[in-house]
C-alpha atoms as a PDB file:
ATOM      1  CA  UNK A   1       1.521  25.091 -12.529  1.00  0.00           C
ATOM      2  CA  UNK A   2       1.049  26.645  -9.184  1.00  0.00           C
ATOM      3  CA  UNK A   3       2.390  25.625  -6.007  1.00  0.00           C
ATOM      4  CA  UNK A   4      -0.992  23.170  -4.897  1.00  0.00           C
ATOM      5  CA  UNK A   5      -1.433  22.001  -8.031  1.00  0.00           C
ATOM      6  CA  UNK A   6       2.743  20.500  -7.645  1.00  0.00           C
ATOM      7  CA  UNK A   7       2.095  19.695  -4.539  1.00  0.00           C
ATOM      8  CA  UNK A   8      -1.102  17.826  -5.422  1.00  0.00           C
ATOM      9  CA  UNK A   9       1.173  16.053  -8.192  1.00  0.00           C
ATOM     10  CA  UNK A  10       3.672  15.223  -6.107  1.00  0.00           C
ATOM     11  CA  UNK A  11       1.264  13.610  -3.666  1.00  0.00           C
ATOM     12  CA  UNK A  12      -0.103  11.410  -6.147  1.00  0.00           C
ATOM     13  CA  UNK A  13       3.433  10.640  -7.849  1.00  0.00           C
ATOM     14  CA  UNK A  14       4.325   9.336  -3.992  1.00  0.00           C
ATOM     15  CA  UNK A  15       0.551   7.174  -3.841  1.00  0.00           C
ATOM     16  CA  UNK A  16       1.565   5.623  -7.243  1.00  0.00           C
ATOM     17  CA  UNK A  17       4.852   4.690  -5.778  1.00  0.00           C
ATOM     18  CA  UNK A  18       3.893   3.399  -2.417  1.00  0.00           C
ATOM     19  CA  UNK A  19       1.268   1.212  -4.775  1.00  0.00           C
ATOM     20  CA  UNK A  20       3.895   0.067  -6.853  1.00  0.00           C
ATOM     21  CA  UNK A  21       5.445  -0.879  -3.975  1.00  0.00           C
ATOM     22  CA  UNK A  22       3.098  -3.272  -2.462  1.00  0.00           C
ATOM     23  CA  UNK A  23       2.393  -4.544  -5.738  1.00  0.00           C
ATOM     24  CA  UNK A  24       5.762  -5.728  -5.869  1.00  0.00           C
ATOM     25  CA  UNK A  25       5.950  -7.382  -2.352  1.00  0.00           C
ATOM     26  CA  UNK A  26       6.704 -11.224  -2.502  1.00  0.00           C
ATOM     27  CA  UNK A  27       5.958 -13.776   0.825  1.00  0.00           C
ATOM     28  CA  UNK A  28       7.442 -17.054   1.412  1.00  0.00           C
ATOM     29  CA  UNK A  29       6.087 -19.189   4.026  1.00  0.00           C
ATOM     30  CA  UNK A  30       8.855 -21.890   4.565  1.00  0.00           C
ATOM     31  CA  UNK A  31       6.635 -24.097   6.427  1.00  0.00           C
ATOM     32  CA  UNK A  32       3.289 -25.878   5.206  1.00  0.00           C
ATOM     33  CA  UNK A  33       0.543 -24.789   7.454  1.00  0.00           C
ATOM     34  CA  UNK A  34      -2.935 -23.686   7.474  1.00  0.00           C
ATOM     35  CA  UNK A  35      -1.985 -20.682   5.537  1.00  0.00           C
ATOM     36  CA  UNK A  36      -2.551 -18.555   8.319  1.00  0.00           C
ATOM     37  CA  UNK A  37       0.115 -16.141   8.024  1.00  0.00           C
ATOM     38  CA  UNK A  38      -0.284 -15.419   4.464  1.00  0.00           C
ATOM     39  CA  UNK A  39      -4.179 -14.963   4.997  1.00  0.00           C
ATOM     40  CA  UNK A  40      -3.370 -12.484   8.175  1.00  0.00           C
ATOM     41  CA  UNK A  41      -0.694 -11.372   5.835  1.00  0.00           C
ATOM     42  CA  UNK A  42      -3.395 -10.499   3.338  1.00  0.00           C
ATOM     43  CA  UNK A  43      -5.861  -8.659   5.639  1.00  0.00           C
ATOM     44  CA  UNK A  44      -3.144  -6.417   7.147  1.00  0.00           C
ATOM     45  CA  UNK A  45      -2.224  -5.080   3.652  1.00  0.00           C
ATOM     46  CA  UNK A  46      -5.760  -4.560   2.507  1.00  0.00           C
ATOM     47  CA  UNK A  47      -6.434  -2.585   5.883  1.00  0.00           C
ATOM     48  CA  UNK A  48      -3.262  -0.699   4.983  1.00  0.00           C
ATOM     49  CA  UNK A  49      -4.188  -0.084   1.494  1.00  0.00           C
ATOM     50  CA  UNK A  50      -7.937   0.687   2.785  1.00  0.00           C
ATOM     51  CA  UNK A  51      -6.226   3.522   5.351  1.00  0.00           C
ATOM     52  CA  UNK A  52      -4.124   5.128   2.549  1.00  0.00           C
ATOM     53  CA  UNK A  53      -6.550   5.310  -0.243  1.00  0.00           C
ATOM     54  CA  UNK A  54      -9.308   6.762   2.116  1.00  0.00           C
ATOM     55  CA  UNK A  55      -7.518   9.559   3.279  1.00  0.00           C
ATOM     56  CA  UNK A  56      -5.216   9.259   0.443  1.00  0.00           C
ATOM     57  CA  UNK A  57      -2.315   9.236   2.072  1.00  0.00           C
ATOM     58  CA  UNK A  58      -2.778  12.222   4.331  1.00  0.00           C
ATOM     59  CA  UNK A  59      -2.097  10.911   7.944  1.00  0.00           C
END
């Protein structure tokens, strides 16, 4: 294996990890609302997800 094709490898070991991270992310809301916070909550990891998968995860 050369040396882009491991470092290609390792970049995509690290994007499976950072998805199994957020995939694994629990929120509690201790107070009954609107649901505001877990909606904003929501956006803000799509748009985070959105950002890495574009440039996949360069930047």
């Amino acid at each position: 294996m050369s040396d882009t094709q491991q470092k290609e490898a390792a970049k995509e070991r690290k994007l499976k990890e950072f998805q199994n991270k957020l995939a694994s992310l629990t929120f509690l809301v201790p107070a009954c609302g609107s649901g505001n916070f877990l909606t904003e909550t929501y956006l803000s990891l799509r748009r985070l997800c959105n950002t890495y998968w574009d440039g996949k995860g360069s930047g």
